[in-house]
C-alpha atoms as a PDB file:
ATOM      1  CA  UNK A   1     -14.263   0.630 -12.416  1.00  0.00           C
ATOM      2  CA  UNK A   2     -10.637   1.658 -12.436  1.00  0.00           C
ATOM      3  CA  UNK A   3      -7.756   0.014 -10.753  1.00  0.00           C
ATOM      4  CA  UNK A   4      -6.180   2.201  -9.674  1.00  0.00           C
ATOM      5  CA  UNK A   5      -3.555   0.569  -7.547  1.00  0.00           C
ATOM      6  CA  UNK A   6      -2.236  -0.982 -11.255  1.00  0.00           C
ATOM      7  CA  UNK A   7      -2.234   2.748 -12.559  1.00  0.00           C
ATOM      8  CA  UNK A   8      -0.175   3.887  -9.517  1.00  0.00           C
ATOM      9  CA  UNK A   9       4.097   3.593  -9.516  1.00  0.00           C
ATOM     10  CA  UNK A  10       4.859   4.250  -6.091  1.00  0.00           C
ATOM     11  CA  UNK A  11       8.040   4.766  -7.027  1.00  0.00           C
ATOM     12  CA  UNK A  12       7.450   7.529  -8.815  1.00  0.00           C
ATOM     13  CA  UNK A  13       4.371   9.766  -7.251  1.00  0.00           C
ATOM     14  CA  UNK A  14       4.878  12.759  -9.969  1.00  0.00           C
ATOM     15  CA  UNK A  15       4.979  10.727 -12.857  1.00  0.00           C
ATOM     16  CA  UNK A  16       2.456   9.015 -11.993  1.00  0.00           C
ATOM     17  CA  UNK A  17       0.312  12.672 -11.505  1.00  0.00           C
ATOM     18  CA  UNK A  18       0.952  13.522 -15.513  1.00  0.00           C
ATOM     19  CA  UNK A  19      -0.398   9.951 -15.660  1.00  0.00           C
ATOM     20  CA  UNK A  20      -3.805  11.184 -14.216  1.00  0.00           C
ATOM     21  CA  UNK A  21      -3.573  14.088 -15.503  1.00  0.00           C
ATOM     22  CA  UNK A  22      -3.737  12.803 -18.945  1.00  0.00           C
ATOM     23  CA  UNK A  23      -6.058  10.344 -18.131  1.00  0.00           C
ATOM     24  CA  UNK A  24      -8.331  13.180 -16.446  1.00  0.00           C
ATOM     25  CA  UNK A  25      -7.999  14.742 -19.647  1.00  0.00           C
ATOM     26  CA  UNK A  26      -9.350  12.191 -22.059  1.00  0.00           C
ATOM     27  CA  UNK A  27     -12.023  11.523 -19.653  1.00  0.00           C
ATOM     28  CA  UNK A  28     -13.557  14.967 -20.040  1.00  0.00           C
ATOM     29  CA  UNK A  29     -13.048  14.257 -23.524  1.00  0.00           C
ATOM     30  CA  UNK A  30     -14.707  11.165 -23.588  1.00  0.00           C
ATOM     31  CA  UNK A  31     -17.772  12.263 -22.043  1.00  0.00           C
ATOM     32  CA  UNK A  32     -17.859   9.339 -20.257  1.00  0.00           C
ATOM     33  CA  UNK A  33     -19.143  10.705 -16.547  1.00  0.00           C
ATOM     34  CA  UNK A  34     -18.653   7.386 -14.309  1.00  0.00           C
ATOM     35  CA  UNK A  35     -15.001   7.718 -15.711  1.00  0.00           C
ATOM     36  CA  UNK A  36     -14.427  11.270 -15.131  1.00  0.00           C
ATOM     37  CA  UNK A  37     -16.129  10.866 -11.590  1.00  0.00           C
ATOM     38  CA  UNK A  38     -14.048   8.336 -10.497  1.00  0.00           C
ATOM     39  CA  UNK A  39     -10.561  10.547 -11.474  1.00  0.00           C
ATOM     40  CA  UNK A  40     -11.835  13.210 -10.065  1.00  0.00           C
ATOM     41  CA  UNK A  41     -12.817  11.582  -6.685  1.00  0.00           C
ATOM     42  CA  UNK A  42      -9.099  10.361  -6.252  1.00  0.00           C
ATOM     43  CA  UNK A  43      -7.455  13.562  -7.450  1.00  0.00           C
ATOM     44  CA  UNK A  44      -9.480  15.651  -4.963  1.00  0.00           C
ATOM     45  CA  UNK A  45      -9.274  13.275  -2.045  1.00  0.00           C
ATOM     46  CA  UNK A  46      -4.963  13.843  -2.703  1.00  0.00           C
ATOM     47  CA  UNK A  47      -5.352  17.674  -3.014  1.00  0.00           C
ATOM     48  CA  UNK A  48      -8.046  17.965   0.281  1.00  0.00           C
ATOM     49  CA  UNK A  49      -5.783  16.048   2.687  1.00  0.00           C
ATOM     50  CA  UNK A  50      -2.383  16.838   1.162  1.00  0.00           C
ATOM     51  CA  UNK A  51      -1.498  13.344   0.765  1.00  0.00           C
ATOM     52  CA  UNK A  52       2.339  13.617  -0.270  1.00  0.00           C
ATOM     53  CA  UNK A  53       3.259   9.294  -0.294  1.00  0.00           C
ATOM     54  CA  UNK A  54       1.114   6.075  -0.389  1.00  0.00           C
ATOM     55  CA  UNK A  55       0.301   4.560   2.529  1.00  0.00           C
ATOM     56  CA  UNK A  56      -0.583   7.637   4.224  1.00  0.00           C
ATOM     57  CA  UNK A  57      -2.473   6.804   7.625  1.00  0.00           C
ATOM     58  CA  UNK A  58      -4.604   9.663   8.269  1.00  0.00           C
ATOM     59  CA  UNK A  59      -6.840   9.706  11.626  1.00  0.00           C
ATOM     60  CA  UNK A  60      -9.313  12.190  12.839  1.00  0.00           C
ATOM     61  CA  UNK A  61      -7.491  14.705  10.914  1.00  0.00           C
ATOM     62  CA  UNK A  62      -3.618  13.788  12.082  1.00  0.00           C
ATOM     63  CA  UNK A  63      -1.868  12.616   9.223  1.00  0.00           C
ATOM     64  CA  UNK A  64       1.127  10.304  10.454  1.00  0.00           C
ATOM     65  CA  UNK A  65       4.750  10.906   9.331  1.00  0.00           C
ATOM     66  CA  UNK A  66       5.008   7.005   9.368  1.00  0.00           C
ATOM     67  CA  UNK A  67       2.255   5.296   7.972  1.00  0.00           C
ATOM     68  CA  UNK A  68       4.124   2.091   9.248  1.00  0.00           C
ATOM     69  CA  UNK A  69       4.710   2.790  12.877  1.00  0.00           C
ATOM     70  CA  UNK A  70       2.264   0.723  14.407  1.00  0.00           C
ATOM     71  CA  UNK A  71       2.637   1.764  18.660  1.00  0.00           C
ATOM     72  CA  UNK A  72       2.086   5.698  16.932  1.00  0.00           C
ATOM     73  CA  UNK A  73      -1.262   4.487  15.330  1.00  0.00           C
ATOM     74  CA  UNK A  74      -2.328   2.751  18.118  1.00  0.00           C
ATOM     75  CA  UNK A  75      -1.244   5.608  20.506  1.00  0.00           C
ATOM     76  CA  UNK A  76      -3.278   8.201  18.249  1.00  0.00           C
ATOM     77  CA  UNK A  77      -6.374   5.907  17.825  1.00  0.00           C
ATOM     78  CA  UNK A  78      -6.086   5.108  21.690  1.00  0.00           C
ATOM     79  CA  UNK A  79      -6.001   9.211  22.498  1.00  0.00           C
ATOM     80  CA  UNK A  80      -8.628  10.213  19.773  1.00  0.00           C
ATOM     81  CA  UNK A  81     -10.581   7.273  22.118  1.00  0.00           C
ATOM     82  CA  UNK A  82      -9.916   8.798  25.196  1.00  0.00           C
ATOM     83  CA  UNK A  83     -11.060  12.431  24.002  1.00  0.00           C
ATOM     84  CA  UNK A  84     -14.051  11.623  22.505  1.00  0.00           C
ATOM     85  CA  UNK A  85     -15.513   9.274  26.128  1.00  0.00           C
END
C-alpha cells in the first residue's frame, strides 16, 4: 500500500501533483493494477470534491474554509443534526 502522507509536501500542493502525475504514469506502465488503483482513487477523490489544501474538512457536502476552526465544525455538524431529526 502507498503512503501517501510521506509522498505529500504540503508545502507545495502543485509540485507535489507532477509528483502523482508521474507516478500515475509509471503505474499504467507498470501494469501493476493495485498500484494504479490506489493513484487513481486519491487523484479522483481531489478532482470530485475540489479539494484545493490538506486538511480540508468536508461535511455533508460543505467544504469548510478553515479546516481548523473547531466552533464552525461543530456548528455545521450540530445543523446537518438538526436537519436531518
Amino acid at each position: 500500500m502507498i503512503d501517501f502522507d510521506t509522498l505529500w509536501d504540503y508545502s507545495h500542493p502543485k509540485e507535489t501533483e507532477q509528483k502523482f502525475i508521474s507516478l500515475l504514469t509509471q503505474a499504467e506502465e507498470s501494469g501493476s493494477i493495485g498500484y494504479l488503483a490506489e493513484l487513481n482513487i486519491g487523484s479522483t477523490l481531489v478532482e470530485q470534491y475540489k479539494v484545493q489544501l490538506t486538511p480540508t474538512i468536508m461535511i455533508e457536502g460543505i467544504v469548510l474554509d478553515d479546516p481548523f476552526d473547531y466552533n464552525k465544525i461543530k456548528e455545521v455538524i450540530d445543523q446537518e443534526l438538526e436537519d436531518n431529526n
